[in-house]
N, C-alpha and C. Protein backbone atom coordinates (compact mmCIF):
# COMPACT_ATOMS: atom_id res chain seq x y z
N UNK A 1 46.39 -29.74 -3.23
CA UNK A 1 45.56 -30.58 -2.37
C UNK A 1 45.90 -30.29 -0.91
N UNK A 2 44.80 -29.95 -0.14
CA UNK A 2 44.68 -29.97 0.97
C UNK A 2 45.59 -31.33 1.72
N UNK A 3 46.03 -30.96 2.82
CA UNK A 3 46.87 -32.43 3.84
C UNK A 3 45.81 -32.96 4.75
N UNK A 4 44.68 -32.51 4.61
CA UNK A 4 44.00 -32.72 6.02
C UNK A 4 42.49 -33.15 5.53
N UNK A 5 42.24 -33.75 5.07
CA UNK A 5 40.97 -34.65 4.83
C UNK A 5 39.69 -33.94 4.67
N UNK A 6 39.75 -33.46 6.57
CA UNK A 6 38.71 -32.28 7.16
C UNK A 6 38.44 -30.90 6.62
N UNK A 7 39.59 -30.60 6.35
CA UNK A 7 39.93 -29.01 5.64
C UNK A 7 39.38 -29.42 4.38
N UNK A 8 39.88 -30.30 3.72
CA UNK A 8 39.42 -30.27 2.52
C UNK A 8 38.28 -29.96 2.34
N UNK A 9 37.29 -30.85 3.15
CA UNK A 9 36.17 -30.97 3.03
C UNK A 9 35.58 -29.68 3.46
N UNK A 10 35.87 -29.06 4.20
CA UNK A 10 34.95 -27.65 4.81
C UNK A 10 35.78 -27.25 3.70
N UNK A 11 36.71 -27.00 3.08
CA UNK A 11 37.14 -25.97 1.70
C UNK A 11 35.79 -26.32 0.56
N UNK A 12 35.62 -27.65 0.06
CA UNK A 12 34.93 -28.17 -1.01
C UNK A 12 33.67 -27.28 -0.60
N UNK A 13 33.16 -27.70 1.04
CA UNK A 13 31.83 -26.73 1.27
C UNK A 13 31.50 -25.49 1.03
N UNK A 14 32.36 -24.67 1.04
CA UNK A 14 32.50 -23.68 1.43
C UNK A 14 33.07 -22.75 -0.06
N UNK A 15 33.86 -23.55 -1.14
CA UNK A 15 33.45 -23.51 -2.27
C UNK A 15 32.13 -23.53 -3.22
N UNK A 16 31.08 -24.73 -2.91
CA UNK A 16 30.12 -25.05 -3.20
C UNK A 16 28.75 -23.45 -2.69
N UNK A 17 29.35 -23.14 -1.63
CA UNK A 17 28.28 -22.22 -1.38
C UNK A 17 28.66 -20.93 -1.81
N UNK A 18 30.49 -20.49 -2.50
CA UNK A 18 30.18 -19.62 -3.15
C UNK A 18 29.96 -19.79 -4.77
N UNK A 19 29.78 -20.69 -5.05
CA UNK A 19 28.95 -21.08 -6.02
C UNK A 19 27.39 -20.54 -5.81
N UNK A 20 26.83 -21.20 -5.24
CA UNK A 20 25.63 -20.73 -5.40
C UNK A 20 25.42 -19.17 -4.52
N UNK A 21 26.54 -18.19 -4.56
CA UNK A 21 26.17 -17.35 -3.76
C UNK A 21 26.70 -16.16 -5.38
N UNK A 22 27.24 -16.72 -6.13
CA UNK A 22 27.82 -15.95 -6.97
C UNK A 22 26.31 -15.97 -7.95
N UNK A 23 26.28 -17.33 -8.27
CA UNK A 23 24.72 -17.51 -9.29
C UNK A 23 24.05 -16.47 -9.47
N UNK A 24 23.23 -16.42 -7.24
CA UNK A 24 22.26 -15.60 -6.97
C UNK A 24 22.31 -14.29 -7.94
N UNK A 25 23.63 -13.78 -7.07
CA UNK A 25 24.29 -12.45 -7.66
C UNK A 25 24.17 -11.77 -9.00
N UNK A 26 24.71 -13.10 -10.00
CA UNK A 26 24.27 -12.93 -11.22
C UNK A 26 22.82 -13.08 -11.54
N UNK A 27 22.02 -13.97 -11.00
CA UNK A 27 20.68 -13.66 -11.41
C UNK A 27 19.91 -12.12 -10.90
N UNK A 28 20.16 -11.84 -9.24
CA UNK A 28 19.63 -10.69 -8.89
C UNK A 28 20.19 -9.59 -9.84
N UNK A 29 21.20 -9.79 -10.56
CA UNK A 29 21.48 -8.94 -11.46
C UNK A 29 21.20 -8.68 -13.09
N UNK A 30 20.72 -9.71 -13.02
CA UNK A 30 19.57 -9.55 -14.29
C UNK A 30 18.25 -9.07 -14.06
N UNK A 31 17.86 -9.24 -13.24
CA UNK A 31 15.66 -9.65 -12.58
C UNK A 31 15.68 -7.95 -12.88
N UNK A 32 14.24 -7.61 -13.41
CA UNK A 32 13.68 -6.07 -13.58
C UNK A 32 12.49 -6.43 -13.56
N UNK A 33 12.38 -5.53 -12.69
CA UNK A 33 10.32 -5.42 -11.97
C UNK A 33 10.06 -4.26 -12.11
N UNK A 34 8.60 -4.73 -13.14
CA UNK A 34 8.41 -3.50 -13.77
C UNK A 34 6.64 -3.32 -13.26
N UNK A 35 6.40 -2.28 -13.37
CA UNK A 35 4.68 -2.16 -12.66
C UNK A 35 4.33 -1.49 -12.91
N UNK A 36 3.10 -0.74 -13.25
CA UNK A 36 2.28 0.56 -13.33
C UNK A 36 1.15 1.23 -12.45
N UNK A 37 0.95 2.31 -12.36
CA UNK A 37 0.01 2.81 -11.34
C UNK A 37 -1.18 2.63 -11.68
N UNK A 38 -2.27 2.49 -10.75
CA UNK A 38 -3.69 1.76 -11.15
C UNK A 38 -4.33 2.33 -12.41
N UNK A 39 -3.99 3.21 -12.63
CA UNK A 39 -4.37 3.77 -13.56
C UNK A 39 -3.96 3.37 -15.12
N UNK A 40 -2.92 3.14 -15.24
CA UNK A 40 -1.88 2.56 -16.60
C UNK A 40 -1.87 3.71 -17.03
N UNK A 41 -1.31 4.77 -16.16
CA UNK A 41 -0.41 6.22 -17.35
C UNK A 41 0.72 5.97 -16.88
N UNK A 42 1.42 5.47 -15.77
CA UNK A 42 2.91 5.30 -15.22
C UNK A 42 3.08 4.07 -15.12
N UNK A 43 4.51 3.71 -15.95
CA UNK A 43 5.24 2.59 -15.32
C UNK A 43 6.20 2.62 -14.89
N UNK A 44 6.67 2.01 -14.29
CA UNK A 44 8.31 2.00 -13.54
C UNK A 44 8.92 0.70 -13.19
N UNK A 45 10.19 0.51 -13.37
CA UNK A 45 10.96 -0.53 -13.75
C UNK A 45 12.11 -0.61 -12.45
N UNK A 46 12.28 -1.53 -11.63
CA UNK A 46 13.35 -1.44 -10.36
C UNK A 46 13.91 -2.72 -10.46
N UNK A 47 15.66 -2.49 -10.48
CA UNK A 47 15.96 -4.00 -10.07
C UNK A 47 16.18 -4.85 -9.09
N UNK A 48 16.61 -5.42 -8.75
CA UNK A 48 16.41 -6.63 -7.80
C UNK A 48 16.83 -5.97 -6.37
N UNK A 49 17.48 -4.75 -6.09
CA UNK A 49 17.85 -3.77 -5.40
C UNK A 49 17.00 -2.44 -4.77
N UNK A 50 15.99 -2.68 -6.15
CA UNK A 50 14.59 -1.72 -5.71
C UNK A 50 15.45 -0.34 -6.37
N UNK A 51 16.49 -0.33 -7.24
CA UNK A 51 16.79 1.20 -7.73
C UNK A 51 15.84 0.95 -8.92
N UNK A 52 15.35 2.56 -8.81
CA UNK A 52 14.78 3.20 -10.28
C UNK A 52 15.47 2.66 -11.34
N UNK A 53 15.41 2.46 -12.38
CA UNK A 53 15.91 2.16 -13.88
C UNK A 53 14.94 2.71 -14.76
N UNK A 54 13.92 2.45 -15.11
CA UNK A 54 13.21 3.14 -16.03
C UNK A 54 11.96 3.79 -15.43
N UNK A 55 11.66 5.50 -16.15
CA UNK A 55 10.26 5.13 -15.68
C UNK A 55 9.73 6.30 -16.95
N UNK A 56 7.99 5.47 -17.20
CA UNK A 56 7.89 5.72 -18.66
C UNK A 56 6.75 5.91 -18.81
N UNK A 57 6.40 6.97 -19.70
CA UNK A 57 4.56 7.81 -19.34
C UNK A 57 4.16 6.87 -20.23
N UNK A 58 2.68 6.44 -19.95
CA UNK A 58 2.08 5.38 -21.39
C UNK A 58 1.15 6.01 -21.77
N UNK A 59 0.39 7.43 -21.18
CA UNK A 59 -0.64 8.06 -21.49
C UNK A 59 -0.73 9.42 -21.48
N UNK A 60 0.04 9.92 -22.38
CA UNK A 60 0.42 11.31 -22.41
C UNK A 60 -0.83 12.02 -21.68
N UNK A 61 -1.75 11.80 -21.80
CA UNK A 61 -3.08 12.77 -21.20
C UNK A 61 -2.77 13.22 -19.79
N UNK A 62 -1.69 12.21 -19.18
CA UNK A 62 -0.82 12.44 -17.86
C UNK A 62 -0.53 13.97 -17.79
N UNK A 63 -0.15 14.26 -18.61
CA UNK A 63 0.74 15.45 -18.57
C UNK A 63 -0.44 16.85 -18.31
N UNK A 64 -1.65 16.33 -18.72
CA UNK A 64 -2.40 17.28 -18.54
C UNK A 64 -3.02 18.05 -16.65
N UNK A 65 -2.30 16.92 -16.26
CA UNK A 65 -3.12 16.70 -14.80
C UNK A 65 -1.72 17.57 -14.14
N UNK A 66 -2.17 17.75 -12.73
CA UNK A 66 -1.23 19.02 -12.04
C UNK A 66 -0.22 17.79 -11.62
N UNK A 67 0.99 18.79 -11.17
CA UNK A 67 2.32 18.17 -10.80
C UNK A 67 1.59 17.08 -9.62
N UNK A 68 0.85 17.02 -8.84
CA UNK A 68 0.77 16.90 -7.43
C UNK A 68 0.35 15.47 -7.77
N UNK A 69 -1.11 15.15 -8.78
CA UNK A 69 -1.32 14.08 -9.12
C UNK A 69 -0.51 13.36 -10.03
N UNK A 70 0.59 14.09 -10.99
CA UNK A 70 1.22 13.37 -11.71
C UNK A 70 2.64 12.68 -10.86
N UNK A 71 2.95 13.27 -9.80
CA UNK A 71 3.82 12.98 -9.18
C UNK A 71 3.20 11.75 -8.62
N UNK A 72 2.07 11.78 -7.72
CA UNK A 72 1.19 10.61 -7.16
C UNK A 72 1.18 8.97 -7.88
N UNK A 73 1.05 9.20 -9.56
CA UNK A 73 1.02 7.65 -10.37
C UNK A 73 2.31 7.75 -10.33
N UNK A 74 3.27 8.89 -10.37
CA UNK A 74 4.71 7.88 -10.45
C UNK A 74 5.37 7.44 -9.71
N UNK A 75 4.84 7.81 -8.33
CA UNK A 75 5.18 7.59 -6.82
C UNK A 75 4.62 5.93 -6.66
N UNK A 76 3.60 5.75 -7.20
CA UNK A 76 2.18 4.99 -6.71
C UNK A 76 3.45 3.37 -7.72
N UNK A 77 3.41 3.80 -9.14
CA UNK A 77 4.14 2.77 -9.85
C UNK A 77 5.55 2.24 -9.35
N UNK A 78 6.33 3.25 -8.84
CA UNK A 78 7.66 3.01 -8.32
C UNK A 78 7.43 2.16 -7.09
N UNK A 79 6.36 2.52 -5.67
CA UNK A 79 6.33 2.02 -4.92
C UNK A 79 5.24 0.14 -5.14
N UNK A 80 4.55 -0.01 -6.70
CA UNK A 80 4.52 -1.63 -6.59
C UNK A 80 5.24 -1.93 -7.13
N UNK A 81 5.93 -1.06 -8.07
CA UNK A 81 7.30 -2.36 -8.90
C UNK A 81 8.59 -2.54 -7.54
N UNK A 82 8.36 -2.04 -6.40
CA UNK A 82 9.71 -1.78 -5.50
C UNK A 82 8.83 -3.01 -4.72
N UNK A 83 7.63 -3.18 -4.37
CA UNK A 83 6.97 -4.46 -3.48
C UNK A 83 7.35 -5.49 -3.93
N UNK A 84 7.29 -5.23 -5.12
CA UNK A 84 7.27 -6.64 -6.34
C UNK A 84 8.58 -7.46 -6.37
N UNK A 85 9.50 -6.26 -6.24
CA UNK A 85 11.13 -6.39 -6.19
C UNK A 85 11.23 -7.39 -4.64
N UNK A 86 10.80 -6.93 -3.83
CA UNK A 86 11.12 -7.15 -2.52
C UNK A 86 10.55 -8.58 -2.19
N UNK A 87 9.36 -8.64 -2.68
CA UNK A 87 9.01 -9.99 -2.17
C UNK A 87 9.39 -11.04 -3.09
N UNK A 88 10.04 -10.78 -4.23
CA UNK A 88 10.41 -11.72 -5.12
C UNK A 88 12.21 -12.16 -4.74
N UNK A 89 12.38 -10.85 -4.51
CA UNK A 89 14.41 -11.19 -3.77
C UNK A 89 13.96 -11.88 -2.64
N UNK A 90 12.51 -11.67 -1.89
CA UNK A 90 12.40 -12.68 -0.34
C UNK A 90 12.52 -14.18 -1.21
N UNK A 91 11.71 -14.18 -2.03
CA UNK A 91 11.29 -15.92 -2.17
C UNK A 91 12.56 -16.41 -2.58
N UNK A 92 13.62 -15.72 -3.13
CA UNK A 92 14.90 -16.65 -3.86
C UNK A 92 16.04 -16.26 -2.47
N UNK A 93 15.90 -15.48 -1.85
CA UNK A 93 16.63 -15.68 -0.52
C UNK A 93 16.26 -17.17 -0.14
N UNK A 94 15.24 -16.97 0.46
CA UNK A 94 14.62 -18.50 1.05
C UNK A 94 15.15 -19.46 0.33
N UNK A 95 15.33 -19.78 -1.23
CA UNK A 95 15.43 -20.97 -1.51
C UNK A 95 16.86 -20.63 -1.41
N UNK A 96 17.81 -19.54 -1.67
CA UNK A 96 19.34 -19.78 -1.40
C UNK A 96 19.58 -20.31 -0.11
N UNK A 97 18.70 -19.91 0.80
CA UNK A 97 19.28 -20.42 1.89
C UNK A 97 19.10 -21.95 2.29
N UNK A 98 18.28 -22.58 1.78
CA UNK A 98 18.12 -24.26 1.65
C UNK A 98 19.05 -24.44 0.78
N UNK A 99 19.40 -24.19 -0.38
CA UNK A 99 20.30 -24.37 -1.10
C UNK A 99 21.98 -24.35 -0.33
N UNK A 100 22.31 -23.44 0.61
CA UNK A 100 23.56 -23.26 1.38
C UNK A 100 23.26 -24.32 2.17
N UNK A 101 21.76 -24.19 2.92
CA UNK A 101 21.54 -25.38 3.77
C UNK A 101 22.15 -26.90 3.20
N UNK A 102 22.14 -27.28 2.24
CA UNK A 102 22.02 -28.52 1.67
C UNK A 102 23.32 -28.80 1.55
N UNK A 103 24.28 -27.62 1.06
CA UNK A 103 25.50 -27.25 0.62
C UNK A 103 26.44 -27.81 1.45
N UNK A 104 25.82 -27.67 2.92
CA UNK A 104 27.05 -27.39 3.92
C UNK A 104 26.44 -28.83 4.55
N UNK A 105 25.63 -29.33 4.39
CA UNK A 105 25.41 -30.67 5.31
C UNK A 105 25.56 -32.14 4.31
N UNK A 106 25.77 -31.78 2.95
CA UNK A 106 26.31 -32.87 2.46
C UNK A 106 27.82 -33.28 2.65
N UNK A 107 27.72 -34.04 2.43
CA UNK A 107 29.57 -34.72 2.58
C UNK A 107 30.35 -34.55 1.66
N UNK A 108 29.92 -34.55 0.40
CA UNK A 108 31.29 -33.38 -0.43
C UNK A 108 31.17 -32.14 -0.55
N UNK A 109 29.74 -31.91 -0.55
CA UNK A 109 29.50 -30.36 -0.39
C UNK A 109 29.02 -30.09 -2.06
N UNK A 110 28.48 -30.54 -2.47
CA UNK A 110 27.46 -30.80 -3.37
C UNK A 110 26.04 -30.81 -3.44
């Protein structure tokens, strides 16, 4: 136990927010955004980081088309499953940060 009332209390806070900073962590480390190119011959799979993880032909007829366009749907899929990634890590930023917000202005830090 803390000697100092004050300390304590900014410790309890400051505990409390790596609580919810570890959560995030573990959730951004589950989340996979996955998308396909307008077409539905490419999909591609990115995690919460926007790295590649999977990416997976659904229409072999793909293969028939030149490098230039086949490169294009897998370019095209990687870059909405990577949007998808991005604006979805925005929306749970935002609420972590009300969440720290809340964290640090309550009185036990709860």
């Amino acid at each position: 136990m803390l000697p100092d009332p004050e300390v304590a209390r900014v410790v309890e806070r400051l505990r409390a927010v790596r609580f919810l900073l570890e959560r995030a962590n573990e959730e951004w480390g589950r989340q996979l955004f996955v998308a396909t190119d307008s077409a539905g011959t490419v999909e591609a799979s990115v995690d919460a980081q926007r790295r590649l993880v999977d990416l997976r032909i659904l229409d072999d007829r793909i293969m028939n088309l030149g490098a230039h366009d086949v490169s294009g749907r897998i370019n095209e899929a990687m870059w909405v499953a990577s949007d998808f990634a991005a604006s979805s890590v925005e929306e749970d930023v935002g609420a972590l940060e009300h969440e720290i917000a809340a964290a640090l202005a309550e009185p036990d830090g709860t």
